[in-house]
Protein backbone atom coordinates (compact mmCIF):
# COMPACT_ATOMS: atom_id res chain seq x y z
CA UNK A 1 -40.26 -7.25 58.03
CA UNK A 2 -39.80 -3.94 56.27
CA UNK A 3 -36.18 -3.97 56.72
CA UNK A 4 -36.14 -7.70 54.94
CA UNK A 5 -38.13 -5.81 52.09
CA UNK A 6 -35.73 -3.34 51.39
CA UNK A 7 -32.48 -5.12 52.01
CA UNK A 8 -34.48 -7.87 49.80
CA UNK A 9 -34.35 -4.97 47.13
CA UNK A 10 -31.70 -3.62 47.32
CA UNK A 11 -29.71 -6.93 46.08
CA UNK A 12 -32.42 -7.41 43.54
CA UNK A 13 -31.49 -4.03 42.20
CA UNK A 14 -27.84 -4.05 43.01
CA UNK A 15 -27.48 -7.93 41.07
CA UNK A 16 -29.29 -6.30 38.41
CA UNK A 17 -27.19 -3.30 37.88
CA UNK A 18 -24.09 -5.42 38.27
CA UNK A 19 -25.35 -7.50 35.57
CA UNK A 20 -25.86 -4.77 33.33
CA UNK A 21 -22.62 -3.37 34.08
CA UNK A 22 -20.75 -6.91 33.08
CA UNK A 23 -23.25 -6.98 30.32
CA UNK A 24 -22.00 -3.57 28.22
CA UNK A 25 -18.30 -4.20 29.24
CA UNK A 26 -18.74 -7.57 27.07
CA UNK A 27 -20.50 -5.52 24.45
CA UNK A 28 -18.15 -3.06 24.58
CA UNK A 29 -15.44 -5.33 24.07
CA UNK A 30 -16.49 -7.58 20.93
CA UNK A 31 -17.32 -3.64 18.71
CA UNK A 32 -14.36 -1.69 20.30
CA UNK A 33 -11.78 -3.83 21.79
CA UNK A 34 -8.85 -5.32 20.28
CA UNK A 35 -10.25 -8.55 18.65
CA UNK A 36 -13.51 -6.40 18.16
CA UNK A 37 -15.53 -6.58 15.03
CA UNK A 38 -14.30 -3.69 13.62
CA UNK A 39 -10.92 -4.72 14.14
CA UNK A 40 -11.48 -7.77 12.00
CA UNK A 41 -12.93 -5.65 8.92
CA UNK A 42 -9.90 -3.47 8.69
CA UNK A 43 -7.57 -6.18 9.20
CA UNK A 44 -9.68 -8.13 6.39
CA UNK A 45 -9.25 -5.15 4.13
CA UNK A 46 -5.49 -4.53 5.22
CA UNK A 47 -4.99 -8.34 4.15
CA UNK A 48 -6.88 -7.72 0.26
CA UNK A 49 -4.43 -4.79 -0.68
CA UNK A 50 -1.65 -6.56 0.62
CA UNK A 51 -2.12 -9.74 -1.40
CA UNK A 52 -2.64 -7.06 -4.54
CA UNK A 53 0.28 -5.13 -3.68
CA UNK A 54 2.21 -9.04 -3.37
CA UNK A 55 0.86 -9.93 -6.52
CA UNK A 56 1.93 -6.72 -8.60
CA UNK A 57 5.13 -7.67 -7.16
CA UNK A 58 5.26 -11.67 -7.92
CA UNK A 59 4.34 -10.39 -11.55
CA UNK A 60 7.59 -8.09 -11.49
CA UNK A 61 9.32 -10.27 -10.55
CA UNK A 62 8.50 -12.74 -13.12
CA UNK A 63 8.76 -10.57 -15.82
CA UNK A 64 12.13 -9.98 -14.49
CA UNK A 65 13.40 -13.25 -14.43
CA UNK A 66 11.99 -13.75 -18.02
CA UNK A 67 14.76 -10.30 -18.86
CA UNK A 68 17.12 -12.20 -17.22
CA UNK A 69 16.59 -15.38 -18.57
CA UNK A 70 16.59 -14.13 -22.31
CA UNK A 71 20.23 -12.23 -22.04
CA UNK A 72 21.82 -15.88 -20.16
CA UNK A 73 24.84 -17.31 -22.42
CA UNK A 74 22.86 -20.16 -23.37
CA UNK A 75 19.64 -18.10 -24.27
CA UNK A 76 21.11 -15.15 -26.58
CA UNK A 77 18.38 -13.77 -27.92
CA UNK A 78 20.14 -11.54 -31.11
CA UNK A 79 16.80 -9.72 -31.59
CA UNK A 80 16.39 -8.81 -28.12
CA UNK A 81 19.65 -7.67 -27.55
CA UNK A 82 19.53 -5.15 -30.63
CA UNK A 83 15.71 -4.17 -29.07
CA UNK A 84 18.26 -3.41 -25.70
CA UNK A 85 20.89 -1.22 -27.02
CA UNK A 86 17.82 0.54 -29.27
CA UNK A 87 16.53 1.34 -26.66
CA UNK A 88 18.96 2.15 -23.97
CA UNK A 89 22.02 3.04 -25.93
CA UNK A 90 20.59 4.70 -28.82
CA UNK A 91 22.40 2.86 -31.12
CA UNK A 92 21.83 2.08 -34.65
CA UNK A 93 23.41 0.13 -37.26
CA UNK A 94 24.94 1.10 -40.68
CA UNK A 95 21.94 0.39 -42.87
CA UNK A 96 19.41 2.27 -41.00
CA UNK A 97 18.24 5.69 -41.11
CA UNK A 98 17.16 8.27 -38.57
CA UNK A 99 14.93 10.76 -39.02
CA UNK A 100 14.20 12.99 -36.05
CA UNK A 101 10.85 15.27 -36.11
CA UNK A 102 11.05 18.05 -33.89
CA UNK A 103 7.11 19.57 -32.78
């Protein structure tokens, strides 16, 4: 009767440590493992600055294409093209004067 008791027990104990074993694996696993909680935060945050950083580049790339669009054949834009070699070339024409300040 006494050995019934303790073998009796011992299972009790034994199911009950087995189930707390299975128990903090599965907690372990849904804060730490690799479709954890955590994980899904910094993927959530990795996915915001990559849709900035894909926007910043959709808007370069329209502005771009807008460039691109103005110097076409079809689209000479006269102003824009004087604004250009202003700009890049240094260029000026015969009417206008330059003044340079030096600091």
């Amino acid at each position: 009767m006494n050995n019934y008791i303790i073998r009796k027990k011992f299972v009790s104990n034994s199911i009950s440590i087995l189930t707390f074993i299975i128990f903090v694996f599965f907690i372990s696993h849904i804060f730490f493992g690799e479709r954890s909680v955590w994980k899904i935060f910094s993927l959530k945050s990795q996915i915001a600055t990559a849709k900035k950083d894909y926007n910043i580049l959709i808007n370069n790339k329209n502005n771009i294409m807008t460039e691109i669009n103005l110097l076409r054949d079809n689209n000479l834009d006269s102003d824009y093209i004087t604004e250009i070699s202003y700009s890049l070339l240094g260029l000026i024409q015969s009417d206008q004067i330059v003044i340079n300040i030096k600091k």
